[in-house]
N, C-alpha and C. Protein backbone atom coordinates (compact mmCIF):
# COMPACT_ATOMS: atom_id res chain seq x y z
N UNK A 1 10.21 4.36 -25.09
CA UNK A 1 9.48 3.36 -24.31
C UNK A 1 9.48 3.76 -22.84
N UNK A 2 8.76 3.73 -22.21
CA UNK A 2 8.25 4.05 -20.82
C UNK A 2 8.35 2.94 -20.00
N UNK A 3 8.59 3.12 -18.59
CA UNK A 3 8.73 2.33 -18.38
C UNK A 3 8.02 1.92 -17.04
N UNK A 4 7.90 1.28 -16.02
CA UNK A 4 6.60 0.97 -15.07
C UNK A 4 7.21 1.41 -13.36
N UNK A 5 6.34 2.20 -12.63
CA UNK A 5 6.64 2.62 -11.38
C UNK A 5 6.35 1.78 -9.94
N UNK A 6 7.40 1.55 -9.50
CA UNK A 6 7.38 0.71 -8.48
C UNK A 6 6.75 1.76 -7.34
N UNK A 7 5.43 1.34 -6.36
CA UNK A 7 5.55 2.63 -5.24
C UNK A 7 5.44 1.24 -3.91
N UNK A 8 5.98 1.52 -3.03
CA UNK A 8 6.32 0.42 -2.15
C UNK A 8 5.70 1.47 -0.66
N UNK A 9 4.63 0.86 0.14
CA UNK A 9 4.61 1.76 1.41
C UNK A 9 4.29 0.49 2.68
N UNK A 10 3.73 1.36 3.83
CA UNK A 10 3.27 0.70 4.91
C UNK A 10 2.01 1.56 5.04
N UNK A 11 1.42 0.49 5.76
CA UNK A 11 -0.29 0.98 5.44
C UNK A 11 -0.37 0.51 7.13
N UNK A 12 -1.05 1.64 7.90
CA UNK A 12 -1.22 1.22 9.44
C UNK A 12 -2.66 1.29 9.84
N UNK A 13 -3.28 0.12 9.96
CA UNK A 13 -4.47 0.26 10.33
C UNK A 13 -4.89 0.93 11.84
N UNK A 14 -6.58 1.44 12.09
CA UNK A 14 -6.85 2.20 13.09
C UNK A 14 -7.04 1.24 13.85
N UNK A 15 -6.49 1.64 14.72
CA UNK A 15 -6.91 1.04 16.44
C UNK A 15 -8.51 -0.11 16.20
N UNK A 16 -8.04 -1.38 16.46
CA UNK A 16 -9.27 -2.37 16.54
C UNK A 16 -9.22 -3.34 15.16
N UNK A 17 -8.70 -2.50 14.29
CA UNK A 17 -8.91 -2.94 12.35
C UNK A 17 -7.91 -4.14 12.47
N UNK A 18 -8.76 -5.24 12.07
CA UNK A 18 -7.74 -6.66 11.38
C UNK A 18 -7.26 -6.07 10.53
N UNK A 19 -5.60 -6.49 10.52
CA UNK A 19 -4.52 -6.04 9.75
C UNK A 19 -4.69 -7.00 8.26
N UNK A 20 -5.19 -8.75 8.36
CA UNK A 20 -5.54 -9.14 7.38
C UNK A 20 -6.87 -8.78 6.20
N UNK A 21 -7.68 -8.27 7.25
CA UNK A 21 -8.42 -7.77 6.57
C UNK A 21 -8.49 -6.64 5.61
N UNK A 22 -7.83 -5.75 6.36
CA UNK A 22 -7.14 -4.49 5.68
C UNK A 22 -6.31 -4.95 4.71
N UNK A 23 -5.46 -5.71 4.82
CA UNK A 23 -4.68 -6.70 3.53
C UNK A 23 -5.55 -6.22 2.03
N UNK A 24 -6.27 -7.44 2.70
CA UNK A 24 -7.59 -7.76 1.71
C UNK A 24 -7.98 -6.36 0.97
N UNK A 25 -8.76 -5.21 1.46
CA UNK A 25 -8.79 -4.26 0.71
C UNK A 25 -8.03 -3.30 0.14
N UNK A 26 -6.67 -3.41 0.85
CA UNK A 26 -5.63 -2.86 0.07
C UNK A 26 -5.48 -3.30 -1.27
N UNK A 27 -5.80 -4.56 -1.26
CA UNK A 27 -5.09 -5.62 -2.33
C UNK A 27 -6.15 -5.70 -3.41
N UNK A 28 -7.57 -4.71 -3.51
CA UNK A 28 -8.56 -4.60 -4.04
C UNK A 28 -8.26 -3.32 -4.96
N UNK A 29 -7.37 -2.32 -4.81
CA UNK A 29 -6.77 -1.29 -5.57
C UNK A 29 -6.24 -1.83 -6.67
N UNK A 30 -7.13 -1.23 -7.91
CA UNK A 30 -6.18 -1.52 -9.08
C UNK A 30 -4.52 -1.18 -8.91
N UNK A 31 -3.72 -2.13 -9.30
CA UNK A 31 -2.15 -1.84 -9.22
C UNK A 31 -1.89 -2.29 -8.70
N UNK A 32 -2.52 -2.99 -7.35
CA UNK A 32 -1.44 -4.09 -6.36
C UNK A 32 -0.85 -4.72 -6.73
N UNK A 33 0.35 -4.91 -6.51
CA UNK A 33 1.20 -5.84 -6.76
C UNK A 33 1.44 -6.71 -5.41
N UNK A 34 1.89 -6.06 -4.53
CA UNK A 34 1.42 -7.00 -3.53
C UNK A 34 0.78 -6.61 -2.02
N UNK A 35 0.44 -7.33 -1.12
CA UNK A 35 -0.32 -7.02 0.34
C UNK A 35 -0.09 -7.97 1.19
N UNK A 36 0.72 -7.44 2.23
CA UNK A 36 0.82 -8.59 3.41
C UNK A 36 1.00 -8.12 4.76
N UNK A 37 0.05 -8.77 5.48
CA UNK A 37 0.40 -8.35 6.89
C UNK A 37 1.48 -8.48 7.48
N UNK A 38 2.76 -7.40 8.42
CA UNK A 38 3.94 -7.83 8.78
C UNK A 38 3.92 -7.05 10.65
N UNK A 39 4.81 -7.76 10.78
CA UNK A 39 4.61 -7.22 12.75
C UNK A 39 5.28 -5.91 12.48
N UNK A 40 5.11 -4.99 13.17
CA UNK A 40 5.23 -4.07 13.41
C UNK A 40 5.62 -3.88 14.86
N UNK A 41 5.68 -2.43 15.63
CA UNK A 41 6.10 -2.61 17.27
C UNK A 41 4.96 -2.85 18.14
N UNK A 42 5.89 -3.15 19.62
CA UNK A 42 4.78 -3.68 20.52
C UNK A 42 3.97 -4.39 20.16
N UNK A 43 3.82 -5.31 19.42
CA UNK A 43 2.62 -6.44 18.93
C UNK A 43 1.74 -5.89 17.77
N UNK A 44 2.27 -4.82 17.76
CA UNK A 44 1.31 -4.41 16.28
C UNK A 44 1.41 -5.06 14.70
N UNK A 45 0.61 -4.58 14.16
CA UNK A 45 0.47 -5.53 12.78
C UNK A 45 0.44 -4.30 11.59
N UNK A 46 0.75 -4.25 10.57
CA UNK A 46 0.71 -3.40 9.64
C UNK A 46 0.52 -4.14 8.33
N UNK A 47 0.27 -3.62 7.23
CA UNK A 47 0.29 -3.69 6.08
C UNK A 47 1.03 -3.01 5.26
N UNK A 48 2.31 -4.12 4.27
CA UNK A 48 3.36 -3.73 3.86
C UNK A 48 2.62 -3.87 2.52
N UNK A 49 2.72 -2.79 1.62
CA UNK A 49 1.86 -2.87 -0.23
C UNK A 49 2.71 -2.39 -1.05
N UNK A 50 2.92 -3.06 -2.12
CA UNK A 50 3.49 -2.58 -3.36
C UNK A 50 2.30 -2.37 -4.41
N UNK A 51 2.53 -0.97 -5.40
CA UNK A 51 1.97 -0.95 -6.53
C UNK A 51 2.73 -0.63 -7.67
N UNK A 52 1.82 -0.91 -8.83
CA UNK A 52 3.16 -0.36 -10.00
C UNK A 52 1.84 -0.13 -11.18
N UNK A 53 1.98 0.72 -11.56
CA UNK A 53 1.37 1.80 -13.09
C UNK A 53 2.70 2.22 -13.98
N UNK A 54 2.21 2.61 -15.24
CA UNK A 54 3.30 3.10 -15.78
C UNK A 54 3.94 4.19 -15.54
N UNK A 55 4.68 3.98 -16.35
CA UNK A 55 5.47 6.03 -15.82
C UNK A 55 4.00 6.70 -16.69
N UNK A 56 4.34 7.86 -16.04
CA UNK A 56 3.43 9.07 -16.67
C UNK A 56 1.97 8.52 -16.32
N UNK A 57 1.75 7.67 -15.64
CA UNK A 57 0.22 7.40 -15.48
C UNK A 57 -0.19 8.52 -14.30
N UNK A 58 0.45 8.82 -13.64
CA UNK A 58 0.45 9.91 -12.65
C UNK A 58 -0.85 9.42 -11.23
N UNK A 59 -0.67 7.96 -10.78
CA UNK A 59 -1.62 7.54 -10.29
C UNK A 59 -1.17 7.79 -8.77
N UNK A 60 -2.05 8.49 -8.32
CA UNK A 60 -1.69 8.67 -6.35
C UNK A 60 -2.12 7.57 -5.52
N UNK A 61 -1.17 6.33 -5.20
CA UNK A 61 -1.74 5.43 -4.79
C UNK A 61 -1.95 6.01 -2.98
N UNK A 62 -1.04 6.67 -2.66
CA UNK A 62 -0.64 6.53 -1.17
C UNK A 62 -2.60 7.71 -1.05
N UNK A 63 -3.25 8.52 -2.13
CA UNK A 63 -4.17 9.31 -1.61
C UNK A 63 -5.14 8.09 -1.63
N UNK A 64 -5.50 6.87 -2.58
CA UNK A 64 -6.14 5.46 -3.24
C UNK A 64 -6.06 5.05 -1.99
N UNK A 65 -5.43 4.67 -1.24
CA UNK A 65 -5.18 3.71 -0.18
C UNK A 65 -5.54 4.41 1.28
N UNK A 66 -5.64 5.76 1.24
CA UNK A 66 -6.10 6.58 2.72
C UNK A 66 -6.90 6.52 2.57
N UNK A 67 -7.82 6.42 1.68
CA UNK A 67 -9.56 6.68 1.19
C UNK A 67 -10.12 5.46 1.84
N UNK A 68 -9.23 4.08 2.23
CA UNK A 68 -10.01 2.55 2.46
C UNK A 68 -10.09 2.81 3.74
N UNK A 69 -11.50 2.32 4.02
CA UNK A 69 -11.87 2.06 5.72
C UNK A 69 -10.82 1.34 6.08
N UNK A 70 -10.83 1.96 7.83
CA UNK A 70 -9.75 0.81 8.30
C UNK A 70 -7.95 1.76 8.16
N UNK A 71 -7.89 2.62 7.35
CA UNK A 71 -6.54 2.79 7.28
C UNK A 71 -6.53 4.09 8.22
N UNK A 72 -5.79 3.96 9.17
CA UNK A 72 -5.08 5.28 9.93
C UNK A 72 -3.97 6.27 9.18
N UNK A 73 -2.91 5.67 8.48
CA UNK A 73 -2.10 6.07 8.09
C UNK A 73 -1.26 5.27 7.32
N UNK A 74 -1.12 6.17 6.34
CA UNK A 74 0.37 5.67 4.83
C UNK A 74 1.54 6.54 5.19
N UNK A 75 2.65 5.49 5.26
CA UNK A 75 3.68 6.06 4.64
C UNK A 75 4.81 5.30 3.53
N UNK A 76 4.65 6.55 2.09
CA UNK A 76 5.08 5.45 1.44
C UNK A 76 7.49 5.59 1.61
N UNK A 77 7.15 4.21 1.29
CA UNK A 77 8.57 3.89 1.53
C UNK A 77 9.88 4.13 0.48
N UNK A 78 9.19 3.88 -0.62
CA UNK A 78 9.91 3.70 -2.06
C UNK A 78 9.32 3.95 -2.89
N UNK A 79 9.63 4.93 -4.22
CA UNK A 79 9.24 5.18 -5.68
C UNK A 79 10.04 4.97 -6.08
N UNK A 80 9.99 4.27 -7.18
CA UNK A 80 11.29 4.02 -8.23
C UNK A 80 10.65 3.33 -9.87
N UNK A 81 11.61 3.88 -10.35
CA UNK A 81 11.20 2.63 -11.73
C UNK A 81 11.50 1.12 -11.95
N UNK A 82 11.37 -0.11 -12.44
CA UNK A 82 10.90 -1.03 -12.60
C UNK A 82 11.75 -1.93 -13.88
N UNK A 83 10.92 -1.28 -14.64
CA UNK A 83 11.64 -1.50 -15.53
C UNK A 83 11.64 -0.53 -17.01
């Protein structure tokens, strides 16, 4: 039995980009588990995302998530299994 992959990152939108908005299309990727805007430095805003696929699905969320308008930069935080 296989079991399901947690990938946990921060998603930094480009200069000008609503951070809720960016939410929003993060949270449009099959696999979200979750999307929320969190402060970041100097007044900045980021987007904190979890996804989860199974093992062996071999799904690149952090390349899924650079592809959305609006994103400057991923870095993911955590891979792990689930359950």
């Amino acid at each position: 039995m296989m079991g399901k992959v947690l990938v946990a990152m921060r998603v930094f939108p480009v200069e000008g980009q609503d951070a809720a908005e960016l939410a929003e299309r993060v949270k449009a990727v099959e696999g979200c588990n979750t999307s929320k805007v969190e402060d970041y430095v100097f007044g900045t805003k980021i987007v904190k995302a979890s996804f989860v696929c199974e093992d062996g699905e071999n799904r690149d969320f952090e390349e899924e998530v650079k592809k959305i308008a609006g994103v400057s930069e991923v870095q993911v935080d955590e891979v792990g299994l689930v359950s």
